[in-house]
Protein backbone atom coordinates (compact mmCIF):
# COMPACT_ATOMS: atom_id res chain seq x y z
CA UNK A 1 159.32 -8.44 -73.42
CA UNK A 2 157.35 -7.51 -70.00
CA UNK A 3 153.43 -9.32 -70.39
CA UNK A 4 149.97 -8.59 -68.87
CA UNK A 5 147.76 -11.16 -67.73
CA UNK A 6 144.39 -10.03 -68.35
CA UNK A 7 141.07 -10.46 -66.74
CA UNK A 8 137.84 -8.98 -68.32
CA UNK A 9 135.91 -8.00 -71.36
CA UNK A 10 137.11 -7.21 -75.14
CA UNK A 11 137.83 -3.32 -75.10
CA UNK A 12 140.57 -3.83 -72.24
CA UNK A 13 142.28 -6.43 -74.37
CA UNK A 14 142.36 -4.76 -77.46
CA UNK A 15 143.32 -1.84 -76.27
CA UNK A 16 146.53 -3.07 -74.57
CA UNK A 17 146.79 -4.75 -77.55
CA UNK A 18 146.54 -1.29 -79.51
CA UNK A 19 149.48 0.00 -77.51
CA UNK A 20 152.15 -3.10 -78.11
CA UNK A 21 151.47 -4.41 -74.95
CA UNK A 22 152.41 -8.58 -74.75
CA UNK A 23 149.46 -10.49 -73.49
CA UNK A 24 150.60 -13.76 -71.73
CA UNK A 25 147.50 -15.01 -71.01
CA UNK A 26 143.22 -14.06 -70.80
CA UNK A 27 140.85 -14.69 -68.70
CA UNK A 28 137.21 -13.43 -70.09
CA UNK A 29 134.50 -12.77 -67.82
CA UNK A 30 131.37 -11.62 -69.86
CA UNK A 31 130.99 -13.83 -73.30
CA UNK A 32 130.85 -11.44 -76.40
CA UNK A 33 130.37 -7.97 -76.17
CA UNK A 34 132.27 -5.03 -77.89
CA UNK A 35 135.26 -5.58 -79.51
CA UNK A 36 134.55 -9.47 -79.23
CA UNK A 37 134.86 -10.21 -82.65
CA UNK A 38 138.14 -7.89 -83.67
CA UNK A 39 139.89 -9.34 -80.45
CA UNK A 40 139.58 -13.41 -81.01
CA UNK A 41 141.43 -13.64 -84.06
CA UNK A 42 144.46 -11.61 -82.56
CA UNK A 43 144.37 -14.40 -79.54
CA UNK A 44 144.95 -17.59 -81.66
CA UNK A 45 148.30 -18.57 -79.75
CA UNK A 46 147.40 -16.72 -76.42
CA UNK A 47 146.21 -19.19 -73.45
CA UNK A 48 142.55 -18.54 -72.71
CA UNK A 49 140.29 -19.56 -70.21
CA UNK A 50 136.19 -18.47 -69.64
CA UNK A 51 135.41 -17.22 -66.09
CA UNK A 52 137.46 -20.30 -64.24
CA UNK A 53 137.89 -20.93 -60.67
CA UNK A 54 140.35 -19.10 -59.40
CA UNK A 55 139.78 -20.33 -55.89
CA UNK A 56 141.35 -24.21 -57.18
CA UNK A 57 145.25 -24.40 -57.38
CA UNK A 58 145.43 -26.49 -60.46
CA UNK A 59 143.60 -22.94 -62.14
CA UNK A 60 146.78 -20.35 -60.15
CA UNK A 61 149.33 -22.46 -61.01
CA UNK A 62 148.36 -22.59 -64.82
CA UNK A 63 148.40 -19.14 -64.67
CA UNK A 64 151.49 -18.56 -62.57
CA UNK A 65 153.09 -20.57 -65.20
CA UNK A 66 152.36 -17.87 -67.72
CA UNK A 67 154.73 -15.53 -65.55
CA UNK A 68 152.82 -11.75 -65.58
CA UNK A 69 154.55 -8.47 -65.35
CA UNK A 70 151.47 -7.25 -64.44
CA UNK A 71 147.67 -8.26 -63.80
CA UNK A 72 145.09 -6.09 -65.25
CA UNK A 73 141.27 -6.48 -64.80
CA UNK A 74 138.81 -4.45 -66.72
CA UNK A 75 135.14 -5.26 -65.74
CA UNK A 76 135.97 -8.87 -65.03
CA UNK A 77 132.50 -9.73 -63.07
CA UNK A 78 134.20 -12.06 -60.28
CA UNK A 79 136.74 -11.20 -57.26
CA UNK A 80 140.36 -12.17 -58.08
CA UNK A 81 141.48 -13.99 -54.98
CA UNK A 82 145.01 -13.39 -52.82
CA UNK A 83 146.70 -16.51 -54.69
CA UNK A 84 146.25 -15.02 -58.23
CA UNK A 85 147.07 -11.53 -56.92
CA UNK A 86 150.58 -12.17 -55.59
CA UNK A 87 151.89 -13.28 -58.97
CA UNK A 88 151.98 -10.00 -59.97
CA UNK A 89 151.23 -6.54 -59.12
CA UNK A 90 147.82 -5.43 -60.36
CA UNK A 91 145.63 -2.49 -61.78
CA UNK A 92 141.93 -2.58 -61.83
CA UNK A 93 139.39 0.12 -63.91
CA UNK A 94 135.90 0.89 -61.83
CA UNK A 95 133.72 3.28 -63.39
CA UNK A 96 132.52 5.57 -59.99
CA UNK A 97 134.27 8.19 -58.11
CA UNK A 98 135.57 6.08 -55.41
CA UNK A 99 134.99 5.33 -52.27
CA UNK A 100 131.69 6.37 -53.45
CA UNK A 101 129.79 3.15 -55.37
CA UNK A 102 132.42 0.42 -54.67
CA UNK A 103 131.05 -2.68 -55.33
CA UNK A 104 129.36 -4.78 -58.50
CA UNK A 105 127.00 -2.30 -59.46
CA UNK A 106 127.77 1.36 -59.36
CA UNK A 107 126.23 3.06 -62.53
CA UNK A 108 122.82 1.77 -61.27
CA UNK A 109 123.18 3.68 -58.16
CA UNK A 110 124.50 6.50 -59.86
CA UNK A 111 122.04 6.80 -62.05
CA UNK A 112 119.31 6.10 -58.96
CA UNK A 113 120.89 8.38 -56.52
CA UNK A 114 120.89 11.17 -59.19
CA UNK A 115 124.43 12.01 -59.29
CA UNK A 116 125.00 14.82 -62.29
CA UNK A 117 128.71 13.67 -62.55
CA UNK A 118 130.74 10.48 -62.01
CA UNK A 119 134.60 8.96 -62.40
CA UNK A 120 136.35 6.76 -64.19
CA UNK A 121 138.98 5.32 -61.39
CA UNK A 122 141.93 3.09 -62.38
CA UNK A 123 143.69 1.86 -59.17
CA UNK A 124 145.86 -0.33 -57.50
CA UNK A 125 144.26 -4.22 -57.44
CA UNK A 126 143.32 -4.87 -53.71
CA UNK A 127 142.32 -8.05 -52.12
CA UNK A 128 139.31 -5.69 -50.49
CA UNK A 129 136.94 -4.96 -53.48
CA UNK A 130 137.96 -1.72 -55.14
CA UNK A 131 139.42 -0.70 -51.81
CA UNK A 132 142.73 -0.13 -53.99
CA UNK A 133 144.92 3.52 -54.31
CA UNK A 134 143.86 5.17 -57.14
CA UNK A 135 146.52 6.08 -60.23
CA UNK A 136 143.84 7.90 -62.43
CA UNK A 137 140.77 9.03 -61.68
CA UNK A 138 138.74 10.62 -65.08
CA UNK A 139 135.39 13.17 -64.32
CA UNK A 140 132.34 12.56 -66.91
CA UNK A 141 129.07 14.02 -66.43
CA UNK A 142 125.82 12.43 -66.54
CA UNK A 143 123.79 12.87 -69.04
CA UNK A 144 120.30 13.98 -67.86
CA UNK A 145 118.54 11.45 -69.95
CA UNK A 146 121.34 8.77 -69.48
CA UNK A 147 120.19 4.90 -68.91
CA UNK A 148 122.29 2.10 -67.35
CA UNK A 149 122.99 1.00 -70.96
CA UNK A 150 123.96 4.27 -72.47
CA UNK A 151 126.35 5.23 -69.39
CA UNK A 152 127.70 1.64 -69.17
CA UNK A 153 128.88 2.13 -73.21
CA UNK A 154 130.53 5.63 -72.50
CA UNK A 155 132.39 4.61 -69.26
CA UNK A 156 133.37 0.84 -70.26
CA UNK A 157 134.93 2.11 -73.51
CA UNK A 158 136.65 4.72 -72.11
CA UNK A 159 137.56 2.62 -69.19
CA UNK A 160 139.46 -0.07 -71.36
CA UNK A 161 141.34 3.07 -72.92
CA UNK A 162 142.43 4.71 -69.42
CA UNK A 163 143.69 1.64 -67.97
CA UNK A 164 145.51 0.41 -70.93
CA UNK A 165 147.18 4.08 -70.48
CA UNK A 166 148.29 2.97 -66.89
CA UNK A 167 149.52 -0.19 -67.58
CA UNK A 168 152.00 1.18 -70.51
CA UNK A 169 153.13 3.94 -67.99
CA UNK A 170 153.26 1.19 -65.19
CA UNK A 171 155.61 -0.96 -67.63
CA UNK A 172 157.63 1.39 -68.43
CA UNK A 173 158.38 1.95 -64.85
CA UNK A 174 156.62 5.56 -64.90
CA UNK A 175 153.41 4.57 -63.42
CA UNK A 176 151.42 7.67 -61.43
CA UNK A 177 151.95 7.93 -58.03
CA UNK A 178 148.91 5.82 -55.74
CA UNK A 179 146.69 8.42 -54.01
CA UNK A 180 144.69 6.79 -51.03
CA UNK A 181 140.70 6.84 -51.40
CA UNK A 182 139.23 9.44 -49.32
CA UNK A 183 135.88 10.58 -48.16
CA UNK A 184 132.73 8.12 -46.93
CA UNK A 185 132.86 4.89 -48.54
CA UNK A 186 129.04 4.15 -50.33
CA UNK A 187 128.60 0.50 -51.38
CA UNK A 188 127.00 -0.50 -54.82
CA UNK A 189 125.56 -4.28 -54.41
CA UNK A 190 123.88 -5.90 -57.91
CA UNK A 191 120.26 -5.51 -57.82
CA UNK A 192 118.17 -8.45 -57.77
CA UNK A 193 115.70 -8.35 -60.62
CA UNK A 194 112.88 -8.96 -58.33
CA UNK A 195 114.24 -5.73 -55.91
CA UNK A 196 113.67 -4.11 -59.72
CA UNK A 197 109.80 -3.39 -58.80
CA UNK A 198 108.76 0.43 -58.70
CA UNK A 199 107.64 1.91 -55.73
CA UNK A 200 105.21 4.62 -56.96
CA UNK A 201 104.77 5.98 -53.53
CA UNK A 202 108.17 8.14 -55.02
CA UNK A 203 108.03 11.33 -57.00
CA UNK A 204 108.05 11.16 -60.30
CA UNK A 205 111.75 12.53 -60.74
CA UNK A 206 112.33 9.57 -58.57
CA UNK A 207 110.98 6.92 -60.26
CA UNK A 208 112.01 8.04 -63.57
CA UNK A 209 115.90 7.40 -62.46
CA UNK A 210 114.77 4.58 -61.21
CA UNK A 211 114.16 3.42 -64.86
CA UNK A 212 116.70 5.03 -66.03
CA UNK A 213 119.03 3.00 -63.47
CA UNK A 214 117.53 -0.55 -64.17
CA UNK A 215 117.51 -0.01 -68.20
CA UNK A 216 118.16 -2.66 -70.43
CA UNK A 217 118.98 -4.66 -66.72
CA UNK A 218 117.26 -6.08 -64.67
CA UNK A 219 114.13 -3.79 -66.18
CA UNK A 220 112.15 -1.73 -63.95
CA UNK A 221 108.63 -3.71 -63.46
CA UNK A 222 105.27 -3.01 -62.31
CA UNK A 223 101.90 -4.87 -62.27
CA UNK A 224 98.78 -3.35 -64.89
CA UNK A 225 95.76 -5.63 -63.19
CA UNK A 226 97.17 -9.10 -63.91
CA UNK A 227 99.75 -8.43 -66.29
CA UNK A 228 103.50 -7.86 -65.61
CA UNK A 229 104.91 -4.74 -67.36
CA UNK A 230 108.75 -3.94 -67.66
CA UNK A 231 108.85 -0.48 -67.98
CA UNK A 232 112.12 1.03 -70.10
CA UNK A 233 111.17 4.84 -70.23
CA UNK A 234 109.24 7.28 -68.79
CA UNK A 235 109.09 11.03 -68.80
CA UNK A 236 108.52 13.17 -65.28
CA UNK A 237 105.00 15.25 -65.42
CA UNK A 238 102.63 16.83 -63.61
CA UNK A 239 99.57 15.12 -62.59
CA UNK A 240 97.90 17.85 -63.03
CA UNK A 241 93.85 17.24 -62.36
CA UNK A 242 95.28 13.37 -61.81
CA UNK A 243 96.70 14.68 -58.75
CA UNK A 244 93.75 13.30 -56.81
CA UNK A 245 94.65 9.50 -57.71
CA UNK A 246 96.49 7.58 -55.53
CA UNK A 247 99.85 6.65 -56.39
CA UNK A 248 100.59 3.75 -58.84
CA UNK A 249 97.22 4.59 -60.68
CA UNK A 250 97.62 4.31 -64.40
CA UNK A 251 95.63 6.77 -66.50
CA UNK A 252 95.12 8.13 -70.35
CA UNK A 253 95.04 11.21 -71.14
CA UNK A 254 95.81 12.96 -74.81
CA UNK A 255 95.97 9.29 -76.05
CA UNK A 256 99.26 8.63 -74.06
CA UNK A 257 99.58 6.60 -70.64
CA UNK A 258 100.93 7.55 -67.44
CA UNK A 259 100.70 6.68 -63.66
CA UNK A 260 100.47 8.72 -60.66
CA UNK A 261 103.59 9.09 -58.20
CA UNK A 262 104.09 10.03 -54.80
CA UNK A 263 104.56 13.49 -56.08
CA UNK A 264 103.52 14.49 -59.93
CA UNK A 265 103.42 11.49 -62.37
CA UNK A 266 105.21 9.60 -65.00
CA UNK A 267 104.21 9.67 -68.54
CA UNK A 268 105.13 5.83 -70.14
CA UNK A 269 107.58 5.68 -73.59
CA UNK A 270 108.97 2.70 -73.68
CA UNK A 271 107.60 -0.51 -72.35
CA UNK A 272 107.50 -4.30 -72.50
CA UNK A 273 104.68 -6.63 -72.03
CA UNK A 274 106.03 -10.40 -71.78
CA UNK A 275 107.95 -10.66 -74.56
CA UNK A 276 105.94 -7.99 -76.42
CA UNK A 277 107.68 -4.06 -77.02
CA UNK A 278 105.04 -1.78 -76.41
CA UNK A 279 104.79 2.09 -76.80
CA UNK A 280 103.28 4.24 -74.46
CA UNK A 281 100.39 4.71 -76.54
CA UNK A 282 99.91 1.19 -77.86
CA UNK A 283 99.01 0.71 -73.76
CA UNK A 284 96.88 3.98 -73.80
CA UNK A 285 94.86 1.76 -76.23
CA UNK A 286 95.03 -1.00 -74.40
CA UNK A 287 93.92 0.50 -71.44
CA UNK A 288 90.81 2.89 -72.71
């Protein structure tokens, strides 16, 4: 029986699983997260191993011993270097519409940049990151109210199905036929939480994707006098008679809070203080 080697999180592995498809070995990236607990018990005699080196030969040849059909990688958080990927061809699931947001991080920016649809791609592994041919590319649109979480759910779950779909076909010796990126290649680096800090001098449509793009990680922040607020939500408005404030100005008005933008302003829903939750009107009272 043909086997996968597998790099990444739960969903891809249970879903290959789902379809009858041998796993010789796993490498997890991410500890936990959906599908975690349904998955371990079905990997009792499977070799494992937790985000190793794959740079250090004793690491390839353990896994060259396992003798893939076929690599597959499904979110797996780290490069897989030339060594691993000539023991087998490959297949990798990135949820943009490439070459646009190749890199670690490309549901922040597609939330940030605005973008009413995105992709889920499942290509070709490539030594370049996501620089591989494409076998399947999937259209979703973006939810106008959509966070980093929310999006990450949709596309990751229906990522793990989509390449699991590939890797059957590409078993079974009908897999789709590679279709070369094309267009301008955008990059998607990880945001540093300290690069997470909102620049009010933006409109308020701005800086509420902002939000949206940095929620739950690494949290949108801001500084109310000495404090450090992480702000989760906000709703675009318009200033209004606050229009004369300078930007970043918080302000209460109807009992709720809100701060002035470049352009308009941003009412505040959901925020965190330290370690404390906070609604937008439990600061309103804080602030009167």
């Amino acid at each position: 029986m043909k086997s996968v080697l597998y790099f990444g999180d739960p969903q891809g592995a249970l879903a290959l699983l789902e379809r009858g498809i041998n796993l010789c070995g796993v490498v997890h990236g991410r500890r936990g997260g959906p599908g975690a607990t349904a998955l371990l018990p079905r990997l009792r005699s499977t070799p494992r191993l937790h985000l190793p080196d794959l740079d250090d030969p004793t690491v390839v040849e353990r896994l060259a011993a396992l003798k893939p059909d076929l690599i597959v990688a499904a979110f797996y958080p780290k490069r897989i270097p030339a060594p691993v990927l000539a023991l087998a061809p490959g297949l990798n699931v990135h949820p943009s519409a490439l070459p646009r947001f190749r890199g670690p991080d490309p549901i922040l920016w597609t939330l940030r940049s605005g973008d009413p649809e995105t992709e889920v791609c499942v290509q070709l592994l490539a030594l370049g990151l996501d620089e591989g041919d494409v076998l399947r590319r999937d259209r979703f649109e973006v939810g106008p109210r959509e966070s980093s979480g929310s999006l990450s759910m949709r596309l990751e779950a229906h990522g793990a199905v989509a390449i699991a779909e590939v890797a059957l076909l590409f078993l079974e010796g009908r897999a789709p036929v590679p279709v070369p990126q094309e267009g301008e290649v955008v990059w998607a680096p990880q945001l540093a939480p300290e690069k997470a800090e909102i620049d009010w001098q933006l409109s308020a449509v701005e800086v509420d994707r902002f939000v949206r793009a940095c929620a739950p990680y690494p949290g949108a922040f801001t500084g109310i006098g000495e404090e450090l607020l992480v702000v989760l939500e906000v709703r675009p408005v318009d200033a209004g008679t606050f229009g004369v404030l300078p930007p970043g100005t918080p302000y209460v008005q109807g009992g709720c809070a809100f701060i002035r933008c470049g352009e308009g302003a941003v009412r505040l829903q959901r925020l965190r203080l330290g370690r404390r939750p906070l609604t937008g009107r439990q600061l309103a009272s804080l602030l009167v």
